[in-house]
N, C-alpha and C. Protein backbone atom coordinates (compact mmCIF):
# COMPACT_ATOMS: atom_id res chain seq x y z
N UNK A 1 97.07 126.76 73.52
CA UNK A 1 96.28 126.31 74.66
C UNK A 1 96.98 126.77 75.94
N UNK A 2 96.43 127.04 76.95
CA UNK A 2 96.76 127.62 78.12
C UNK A 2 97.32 126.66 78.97
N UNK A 3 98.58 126.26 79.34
CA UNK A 3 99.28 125.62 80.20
C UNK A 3 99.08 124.42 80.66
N UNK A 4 97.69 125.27 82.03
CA UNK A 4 97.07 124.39 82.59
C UNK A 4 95.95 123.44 82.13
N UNK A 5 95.26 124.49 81.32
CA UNK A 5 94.64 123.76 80.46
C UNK A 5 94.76 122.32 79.75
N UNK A 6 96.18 122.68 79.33
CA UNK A 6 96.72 121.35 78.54
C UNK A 6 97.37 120.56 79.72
N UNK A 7 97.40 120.81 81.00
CA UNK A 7 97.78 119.39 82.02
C UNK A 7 96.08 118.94 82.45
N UNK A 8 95.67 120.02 82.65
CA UNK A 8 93.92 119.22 82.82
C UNK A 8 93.22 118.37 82.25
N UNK A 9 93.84 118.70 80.41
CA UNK A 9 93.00 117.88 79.79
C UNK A 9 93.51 116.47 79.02
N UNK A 10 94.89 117.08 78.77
CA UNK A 10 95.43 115.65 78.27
C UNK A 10 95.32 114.44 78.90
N UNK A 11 95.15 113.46 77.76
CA UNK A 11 95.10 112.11 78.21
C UNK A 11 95.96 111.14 77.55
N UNK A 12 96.14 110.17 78.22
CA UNK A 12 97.20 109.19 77.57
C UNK A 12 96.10 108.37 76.88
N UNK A 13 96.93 107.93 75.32
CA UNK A 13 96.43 107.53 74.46
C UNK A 13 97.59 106.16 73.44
N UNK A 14 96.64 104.93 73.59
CA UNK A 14 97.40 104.11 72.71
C UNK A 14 96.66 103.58 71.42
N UNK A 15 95.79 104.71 70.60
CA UNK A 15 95.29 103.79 69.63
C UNK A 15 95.38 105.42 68.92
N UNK A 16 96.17 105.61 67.78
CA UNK A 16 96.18 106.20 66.91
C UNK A 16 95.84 106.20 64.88
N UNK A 17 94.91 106.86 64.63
CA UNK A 17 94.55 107.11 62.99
C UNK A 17 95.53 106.84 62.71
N UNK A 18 95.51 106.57 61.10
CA UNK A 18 96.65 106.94 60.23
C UNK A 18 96.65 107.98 59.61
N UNK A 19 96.24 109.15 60.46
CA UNK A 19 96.41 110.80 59.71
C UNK A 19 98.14 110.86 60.18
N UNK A 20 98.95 111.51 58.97
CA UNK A 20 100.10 112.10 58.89
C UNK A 20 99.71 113.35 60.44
N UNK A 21 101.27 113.66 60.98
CA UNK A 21 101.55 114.63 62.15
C UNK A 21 102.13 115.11 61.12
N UNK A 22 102.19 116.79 61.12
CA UNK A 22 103.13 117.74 60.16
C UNK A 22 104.56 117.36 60.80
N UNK A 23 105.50 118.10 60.09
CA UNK A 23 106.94 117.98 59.94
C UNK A 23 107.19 118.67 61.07
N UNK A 24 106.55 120.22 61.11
CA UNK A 24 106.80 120.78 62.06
C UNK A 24 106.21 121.09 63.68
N UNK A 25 105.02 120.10 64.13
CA UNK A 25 105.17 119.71 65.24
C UNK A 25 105.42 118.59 65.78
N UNK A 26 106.64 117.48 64.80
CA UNK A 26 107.45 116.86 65.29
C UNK A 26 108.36 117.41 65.68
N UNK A 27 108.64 118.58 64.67
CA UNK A 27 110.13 119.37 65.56
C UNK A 27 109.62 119.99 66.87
N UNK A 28 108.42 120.74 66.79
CA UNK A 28 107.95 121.42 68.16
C UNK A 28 108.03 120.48 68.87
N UNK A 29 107.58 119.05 69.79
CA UNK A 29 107.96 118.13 69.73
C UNK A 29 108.99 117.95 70.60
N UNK A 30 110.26 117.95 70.03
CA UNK A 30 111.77 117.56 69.78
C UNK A 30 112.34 118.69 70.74
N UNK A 31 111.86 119.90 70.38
CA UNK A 31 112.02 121.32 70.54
C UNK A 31 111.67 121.68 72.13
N UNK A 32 110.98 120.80 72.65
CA UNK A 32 110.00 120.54 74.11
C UNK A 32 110.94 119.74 74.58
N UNK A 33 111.41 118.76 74.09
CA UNK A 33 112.37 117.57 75.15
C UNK A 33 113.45 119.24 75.17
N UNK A 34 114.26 119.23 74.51
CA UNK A 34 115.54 119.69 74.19
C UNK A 34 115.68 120.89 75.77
N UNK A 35 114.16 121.75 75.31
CA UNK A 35 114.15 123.15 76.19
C UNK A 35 113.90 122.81 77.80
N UNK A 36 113.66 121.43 77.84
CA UNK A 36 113.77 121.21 79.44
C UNK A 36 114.31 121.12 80.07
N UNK A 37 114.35 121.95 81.52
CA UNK A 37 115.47 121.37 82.72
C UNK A 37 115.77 120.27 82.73
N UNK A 38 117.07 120.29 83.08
CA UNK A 38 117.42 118.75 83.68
C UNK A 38 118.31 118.75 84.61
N UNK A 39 118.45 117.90 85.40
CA UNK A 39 119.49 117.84 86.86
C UNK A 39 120.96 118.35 86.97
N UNK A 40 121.23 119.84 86.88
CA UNK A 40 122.44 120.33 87.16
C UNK A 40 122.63 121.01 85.71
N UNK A 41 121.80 120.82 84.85
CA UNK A 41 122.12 121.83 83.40
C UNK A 41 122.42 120.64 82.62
N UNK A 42 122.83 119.69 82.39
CA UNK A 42 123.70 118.18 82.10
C UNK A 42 123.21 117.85 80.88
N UNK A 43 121.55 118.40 80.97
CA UNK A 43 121.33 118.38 79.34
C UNK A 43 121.65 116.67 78.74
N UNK A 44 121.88 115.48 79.13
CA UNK A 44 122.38 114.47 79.07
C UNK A 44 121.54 113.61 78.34
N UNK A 45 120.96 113.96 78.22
CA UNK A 45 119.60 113.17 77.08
C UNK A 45 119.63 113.26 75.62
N UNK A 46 119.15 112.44 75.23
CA UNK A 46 119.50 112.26 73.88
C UNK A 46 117.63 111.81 73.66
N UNK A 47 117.55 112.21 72.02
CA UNK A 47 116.49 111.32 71.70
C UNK A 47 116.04 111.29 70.01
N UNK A 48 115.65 110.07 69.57
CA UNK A 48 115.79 109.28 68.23
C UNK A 48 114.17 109.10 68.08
N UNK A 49 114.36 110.24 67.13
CA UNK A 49 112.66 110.00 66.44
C UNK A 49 112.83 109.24 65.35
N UNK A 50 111.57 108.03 65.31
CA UNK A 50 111.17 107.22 64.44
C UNK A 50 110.45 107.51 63.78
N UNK A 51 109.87 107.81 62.69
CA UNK A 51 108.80 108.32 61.96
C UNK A 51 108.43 106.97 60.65
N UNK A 52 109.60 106.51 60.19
CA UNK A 52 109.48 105.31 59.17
C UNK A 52 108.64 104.15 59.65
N UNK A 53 107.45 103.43 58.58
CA UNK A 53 106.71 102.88 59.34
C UNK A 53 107.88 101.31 59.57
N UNK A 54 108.77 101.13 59.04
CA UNK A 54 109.42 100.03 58.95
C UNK A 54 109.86 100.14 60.42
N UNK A 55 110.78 101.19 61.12
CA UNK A 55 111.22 101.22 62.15
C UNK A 55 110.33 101.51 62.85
N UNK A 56 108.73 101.94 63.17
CA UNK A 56 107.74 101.70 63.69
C UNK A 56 107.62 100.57 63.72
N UNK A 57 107.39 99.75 63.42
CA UNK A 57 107.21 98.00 63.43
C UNK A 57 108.37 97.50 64.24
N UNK A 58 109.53 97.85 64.02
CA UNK A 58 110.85 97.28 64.54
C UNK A 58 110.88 97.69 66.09
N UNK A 59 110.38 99.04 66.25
CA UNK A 59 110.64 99.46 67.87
C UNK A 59 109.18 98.51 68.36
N UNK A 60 108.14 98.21 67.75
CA UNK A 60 107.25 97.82 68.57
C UNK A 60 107.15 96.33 68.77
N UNK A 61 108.28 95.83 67.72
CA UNK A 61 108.63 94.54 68.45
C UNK A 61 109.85 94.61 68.82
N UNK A 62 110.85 95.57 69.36
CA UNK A 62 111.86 95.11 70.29
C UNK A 62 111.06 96.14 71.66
N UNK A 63 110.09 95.98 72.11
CA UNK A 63 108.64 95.90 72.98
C UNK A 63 108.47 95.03 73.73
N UNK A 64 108.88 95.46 75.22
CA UNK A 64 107.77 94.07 76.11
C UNK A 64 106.67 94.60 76.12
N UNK A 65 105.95 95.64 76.00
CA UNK A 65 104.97 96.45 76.97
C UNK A 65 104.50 97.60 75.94
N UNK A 66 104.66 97.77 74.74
CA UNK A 66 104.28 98.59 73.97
C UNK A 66 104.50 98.63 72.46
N UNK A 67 103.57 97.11 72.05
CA UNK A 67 103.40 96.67 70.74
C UNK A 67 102.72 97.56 70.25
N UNK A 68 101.68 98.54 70.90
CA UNK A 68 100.46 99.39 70.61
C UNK A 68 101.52 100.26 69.93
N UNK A 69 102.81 100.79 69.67
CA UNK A 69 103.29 101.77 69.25
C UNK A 69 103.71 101.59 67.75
N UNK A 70 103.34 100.35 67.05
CA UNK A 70 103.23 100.00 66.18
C UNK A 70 102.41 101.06 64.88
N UNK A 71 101.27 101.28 66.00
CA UNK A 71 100.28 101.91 64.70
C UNK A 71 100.23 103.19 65.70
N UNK A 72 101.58 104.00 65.98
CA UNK A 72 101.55 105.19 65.81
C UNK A 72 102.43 106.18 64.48
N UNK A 73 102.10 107.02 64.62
CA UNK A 73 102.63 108.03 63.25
C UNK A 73 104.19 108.35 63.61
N UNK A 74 104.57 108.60 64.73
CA UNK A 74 106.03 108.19 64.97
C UNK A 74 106.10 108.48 66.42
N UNK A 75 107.32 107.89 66.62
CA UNK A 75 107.67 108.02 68.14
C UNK A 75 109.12 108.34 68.66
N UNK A 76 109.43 108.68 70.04
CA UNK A 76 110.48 109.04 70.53
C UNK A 76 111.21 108.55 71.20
N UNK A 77 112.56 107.67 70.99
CA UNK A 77 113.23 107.10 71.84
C UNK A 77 113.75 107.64 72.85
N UNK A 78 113.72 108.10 74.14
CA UNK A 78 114.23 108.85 75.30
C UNK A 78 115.88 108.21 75.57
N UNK A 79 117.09 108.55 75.63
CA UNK A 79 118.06 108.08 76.10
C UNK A 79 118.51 108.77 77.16
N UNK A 80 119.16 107.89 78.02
CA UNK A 80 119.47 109.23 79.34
C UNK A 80 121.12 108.17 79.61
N UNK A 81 122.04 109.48 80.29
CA UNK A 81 123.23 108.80 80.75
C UNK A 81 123.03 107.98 82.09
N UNK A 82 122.96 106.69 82.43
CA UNK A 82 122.54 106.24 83.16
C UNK A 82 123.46 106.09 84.61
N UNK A 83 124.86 106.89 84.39
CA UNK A 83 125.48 107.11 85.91
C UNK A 83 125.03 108.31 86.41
N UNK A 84 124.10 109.19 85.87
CA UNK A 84 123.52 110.25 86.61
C UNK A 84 122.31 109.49 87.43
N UNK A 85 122.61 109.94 88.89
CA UNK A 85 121.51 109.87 89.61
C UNK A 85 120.02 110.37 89.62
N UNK A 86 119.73 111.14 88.77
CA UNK A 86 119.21 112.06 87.95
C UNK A 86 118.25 111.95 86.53
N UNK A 87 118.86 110.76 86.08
CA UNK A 87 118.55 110.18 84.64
C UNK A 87 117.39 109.95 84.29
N UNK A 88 116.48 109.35 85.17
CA UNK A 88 115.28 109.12 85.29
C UNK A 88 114.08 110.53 85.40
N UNK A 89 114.21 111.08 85.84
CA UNK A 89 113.37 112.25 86.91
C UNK A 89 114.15 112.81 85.41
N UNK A 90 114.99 113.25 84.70
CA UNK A 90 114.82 114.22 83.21
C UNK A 90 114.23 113.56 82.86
N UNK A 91 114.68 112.21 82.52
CA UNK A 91 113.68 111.18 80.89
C UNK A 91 112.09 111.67 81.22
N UNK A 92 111.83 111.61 82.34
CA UNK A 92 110.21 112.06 82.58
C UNK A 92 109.95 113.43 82.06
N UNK A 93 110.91 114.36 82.86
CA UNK A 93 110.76 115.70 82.78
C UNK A 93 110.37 116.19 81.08
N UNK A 94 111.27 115.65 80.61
CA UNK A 94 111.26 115.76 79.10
C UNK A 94 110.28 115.20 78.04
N UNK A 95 110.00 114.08 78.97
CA UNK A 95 108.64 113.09 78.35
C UNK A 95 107.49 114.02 78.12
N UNK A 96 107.16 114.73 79.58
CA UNK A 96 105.95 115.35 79.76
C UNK A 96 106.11 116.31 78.87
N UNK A 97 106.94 117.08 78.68
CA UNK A 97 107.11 118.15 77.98
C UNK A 97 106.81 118.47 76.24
N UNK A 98 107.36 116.85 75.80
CA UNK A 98 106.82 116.72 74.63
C UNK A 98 105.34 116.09 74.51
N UNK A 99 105.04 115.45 75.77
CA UNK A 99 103.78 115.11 75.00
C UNK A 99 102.81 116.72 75.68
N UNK A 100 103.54 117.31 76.43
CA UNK A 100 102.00 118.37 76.33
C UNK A 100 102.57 119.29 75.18
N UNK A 101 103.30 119.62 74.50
CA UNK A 101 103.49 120.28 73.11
C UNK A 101 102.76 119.22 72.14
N UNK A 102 102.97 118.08 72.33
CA UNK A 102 102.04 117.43 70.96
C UNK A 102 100.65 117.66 71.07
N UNK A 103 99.97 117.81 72.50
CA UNK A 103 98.70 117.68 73.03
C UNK A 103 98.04 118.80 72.82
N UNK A 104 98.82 119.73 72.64
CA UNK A 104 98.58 121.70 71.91
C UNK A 104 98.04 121.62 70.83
N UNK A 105 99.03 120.71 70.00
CA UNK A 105 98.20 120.48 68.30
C UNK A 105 97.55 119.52 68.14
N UNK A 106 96.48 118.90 69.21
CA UNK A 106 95.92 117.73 69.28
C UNK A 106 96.21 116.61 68.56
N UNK A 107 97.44 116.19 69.18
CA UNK A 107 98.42 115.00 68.84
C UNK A 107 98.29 114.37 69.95
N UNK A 108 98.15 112.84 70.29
CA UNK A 108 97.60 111.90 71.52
C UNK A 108 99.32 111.22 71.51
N UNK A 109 99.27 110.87 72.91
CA UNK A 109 100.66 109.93 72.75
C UNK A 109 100.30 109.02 74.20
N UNK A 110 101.39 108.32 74.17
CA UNK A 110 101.15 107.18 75.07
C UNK A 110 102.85 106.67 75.53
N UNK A 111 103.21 106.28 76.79
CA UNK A 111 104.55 105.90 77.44
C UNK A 111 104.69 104.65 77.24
N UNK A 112 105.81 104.22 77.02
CA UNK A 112 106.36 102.84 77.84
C UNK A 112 107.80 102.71 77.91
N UNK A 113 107.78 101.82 78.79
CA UNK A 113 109.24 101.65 79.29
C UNK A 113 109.89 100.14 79.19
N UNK A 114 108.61 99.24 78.94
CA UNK A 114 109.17 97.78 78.51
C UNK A 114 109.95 98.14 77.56
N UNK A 115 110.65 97.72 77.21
CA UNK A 115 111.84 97.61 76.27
C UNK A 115 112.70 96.37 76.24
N UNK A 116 112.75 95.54 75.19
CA UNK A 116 114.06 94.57 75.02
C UNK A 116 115.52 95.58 74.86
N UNK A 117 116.48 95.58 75.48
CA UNK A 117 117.19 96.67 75.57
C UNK A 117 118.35 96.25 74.71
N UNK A 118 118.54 95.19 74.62
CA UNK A 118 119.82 94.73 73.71
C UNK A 118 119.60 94.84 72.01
N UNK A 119 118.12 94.60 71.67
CA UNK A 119 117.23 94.47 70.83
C UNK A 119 117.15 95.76 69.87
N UNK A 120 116.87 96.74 70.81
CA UNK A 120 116.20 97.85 70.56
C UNK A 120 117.86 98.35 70.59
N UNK A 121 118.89 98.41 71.38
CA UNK A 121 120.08 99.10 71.16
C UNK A 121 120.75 98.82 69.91
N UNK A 122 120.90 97.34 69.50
CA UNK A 122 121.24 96.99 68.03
C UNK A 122 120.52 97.75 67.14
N UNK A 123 118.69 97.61 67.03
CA UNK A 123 118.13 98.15 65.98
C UNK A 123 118.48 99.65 65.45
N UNK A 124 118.68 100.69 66.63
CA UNK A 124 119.03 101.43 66.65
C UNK A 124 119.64 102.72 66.44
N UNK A 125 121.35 101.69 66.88
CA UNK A 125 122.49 102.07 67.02
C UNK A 125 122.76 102.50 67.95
N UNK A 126 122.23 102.41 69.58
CA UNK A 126 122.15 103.27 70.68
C UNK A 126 123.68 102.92 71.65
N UNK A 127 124.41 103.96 71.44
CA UNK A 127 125.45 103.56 72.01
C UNK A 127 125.80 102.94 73.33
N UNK A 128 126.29 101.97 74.16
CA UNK A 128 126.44 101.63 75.22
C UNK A 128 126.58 102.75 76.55
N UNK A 129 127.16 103.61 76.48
CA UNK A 129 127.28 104.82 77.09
C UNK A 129 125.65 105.61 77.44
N UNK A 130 124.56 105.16 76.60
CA UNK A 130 123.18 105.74 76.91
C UNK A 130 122.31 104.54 77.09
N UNK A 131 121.49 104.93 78.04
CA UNK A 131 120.38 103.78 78.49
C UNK A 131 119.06 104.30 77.61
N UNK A 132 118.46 103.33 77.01
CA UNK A 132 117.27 103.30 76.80
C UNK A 132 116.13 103.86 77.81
N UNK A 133 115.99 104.77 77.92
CA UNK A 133 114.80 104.91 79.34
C UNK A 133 113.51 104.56 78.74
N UNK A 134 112.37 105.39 77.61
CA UNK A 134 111.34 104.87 77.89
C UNK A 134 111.19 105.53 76.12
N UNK A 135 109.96 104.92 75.49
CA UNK A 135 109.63 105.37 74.36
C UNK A 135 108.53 105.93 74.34
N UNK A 136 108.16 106.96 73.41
CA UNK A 136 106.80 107.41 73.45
C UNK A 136 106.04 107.74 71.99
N UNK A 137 104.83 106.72 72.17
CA UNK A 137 104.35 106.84 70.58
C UNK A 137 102.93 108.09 70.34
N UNK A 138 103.16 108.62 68.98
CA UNK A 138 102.62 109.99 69.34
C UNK A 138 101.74 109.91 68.40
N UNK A 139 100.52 109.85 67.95
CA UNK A 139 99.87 110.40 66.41
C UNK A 139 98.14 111.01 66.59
N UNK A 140 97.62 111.28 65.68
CA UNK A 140 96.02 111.71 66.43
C UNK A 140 95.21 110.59 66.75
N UNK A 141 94.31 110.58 67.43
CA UNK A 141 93.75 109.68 68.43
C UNK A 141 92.47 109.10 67.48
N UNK A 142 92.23 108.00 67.34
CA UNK A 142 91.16 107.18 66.81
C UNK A 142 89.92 107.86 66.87
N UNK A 143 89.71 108.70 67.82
CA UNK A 143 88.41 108.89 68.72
C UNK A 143 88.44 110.20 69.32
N UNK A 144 87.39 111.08 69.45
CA UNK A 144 87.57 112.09 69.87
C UNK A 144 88.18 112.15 71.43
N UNK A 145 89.13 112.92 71.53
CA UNK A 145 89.45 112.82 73.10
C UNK A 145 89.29 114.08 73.87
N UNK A 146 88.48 115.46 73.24
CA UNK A 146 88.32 116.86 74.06
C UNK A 146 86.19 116.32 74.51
N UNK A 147 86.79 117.21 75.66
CA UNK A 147 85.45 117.08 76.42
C UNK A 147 85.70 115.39 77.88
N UNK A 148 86.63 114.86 76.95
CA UNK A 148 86.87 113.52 78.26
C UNK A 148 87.15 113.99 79.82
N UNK A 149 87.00 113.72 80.83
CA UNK A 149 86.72 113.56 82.08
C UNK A 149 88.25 112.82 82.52
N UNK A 150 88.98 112.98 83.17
CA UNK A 150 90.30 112.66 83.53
C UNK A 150 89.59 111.99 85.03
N UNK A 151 90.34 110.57 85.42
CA UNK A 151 89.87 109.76 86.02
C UNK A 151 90.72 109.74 87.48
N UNK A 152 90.79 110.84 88.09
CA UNK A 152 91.87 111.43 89.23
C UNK A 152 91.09 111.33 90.43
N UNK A 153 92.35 111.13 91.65
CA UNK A 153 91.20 111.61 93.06
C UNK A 153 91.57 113.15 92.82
N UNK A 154 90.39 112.94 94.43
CA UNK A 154 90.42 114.38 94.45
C UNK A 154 91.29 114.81 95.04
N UNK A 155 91.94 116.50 95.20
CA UNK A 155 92.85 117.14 96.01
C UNK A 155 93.45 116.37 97.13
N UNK A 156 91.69 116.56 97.52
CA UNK A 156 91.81 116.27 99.29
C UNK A 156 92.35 115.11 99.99
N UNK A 157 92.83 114.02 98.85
CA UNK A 157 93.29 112.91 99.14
C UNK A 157 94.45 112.55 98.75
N UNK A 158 95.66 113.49 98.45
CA UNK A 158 96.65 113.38 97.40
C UNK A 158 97.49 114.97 98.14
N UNK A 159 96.95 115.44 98.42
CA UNK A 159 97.81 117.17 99.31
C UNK A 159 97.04 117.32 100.54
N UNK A 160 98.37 118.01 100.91
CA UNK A 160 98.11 117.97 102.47
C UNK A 160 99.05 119.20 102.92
N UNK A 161 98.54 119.90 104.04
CA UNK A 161 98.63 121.06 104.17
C UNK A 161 100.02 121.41 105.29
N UNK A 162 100.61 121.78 105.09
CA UNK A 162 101.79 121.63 106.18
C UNK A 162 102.70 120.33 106.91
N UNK A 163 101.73 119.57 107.31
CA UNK A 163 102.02 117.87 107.66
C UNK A 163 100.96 116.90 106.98
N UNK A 164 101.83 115.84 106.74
CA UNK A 164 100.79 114.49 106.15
C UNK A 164 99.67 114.42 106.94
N UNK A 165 98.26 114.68 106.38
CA UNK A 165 97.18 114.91 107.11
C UNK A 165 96.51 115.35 107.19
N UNK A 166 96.91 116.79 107.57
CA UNK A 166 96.46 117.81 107.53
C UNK A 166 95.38 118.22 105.78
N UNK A 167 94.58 118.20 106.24
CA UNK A 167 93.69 118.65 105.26
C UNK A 167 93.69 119.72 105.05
N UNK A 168 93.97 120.20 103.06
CA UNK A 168 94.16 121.78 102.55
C UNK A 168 92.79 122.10 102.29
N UNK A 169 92.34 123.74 103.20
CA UNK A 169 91.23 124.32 103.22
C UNK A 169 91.27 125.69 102.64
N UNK A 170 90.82 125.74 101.46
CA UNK A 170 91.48 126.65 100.19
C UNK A 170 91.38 128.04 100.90
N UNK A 171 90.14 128.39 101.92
CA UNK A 171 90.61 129.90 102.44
C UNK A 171 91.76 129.53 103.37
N UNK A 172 92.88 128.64 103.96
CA UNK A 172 93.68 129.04 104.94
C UNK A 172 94.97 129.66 104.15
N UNK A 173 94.59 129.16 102.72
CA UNK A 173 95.98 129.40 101.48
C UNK A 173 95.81 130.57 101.60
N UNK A 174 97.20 130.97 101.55
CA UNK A 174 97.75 132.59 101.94
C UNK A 174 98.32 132.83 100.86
């Protein structure tokens, strides 16, 4: 799928089938966090795929905010070193990255960041040295999701052309 394509069309999704994801676009996947920039090269991220439905159940109750990840096919624990100023802005960077590689092989996923953190670090094993940043549950979508309508403003209310304000008028783009 063409790039943009796949930022146009993907959508966030919390209700996944129980169709199996292949082996190998969990690694593609994995393969998407890994190949992303991150703040200074630091590479500082770590991340713990769940695929067992037992530890599916376990991450979605050490969950404030994302029991729904329960009845996904597996998911990704994001860890980031949390004295980088930085830590956050990768965990995303990397987030996006895998879910638009899952979204290629029409694989749906969905964010959260509630987390019981003491909970989820025991279940784990997540060493003290890495913060939990956010989890993301990934599997195919209940429901068809190509052809959906993405629920965005428009341009003209979100960019702005030189100064806050300024309205972008696509012939002044040079």
């Amino acid at each position: 799928m063409d790039a943009y394509e796949c930022i146009a069309t993907k959508l966030d999704v919390r209700e996944f089938a129980p169709k199996k994801v292949p082996a190998e676009v969990k690694l593609k996947v994995l393969e998407a966090a890994r190949l992303t920039g991150s703040g200074v090269n630091r590479q500082h991220w770590k991340f713990i795929l769940v695929q067992d439905k037992d530890n599916i159940r376990t991450l979605a109750a050490d969950s404030t905010s994302g029991s729904w990840v329960g009845k996904a096919d597996f998911a990704v624990i994001v860890l980031t070193d949390p004295k980088l100023g930085f830590a956050k802005i990768d965990a995303g960077r990397a987030t996006q990255d895998m879910q638009l590689a899952a979204w290629n092989y029409g694989v749906v996923s969905g964010i959260y960041t509630g987390i019981a953190h003491e909970r989820l670090r025991n279940d784990f094993a997540i060493p003290l040295t890495l913060e939990p940043t956010l989890v993301v549950g990934f599997g195919y979508p209940t429901r068809t999701t190509t052809g959906k309508k993405k629920n965005r403003k428009p341009l003209s209310e979100v960019a702005y052309l030189e100064k806050f304000g300024n309205a972008i008028d696509p012939k002044k783009l040079g």
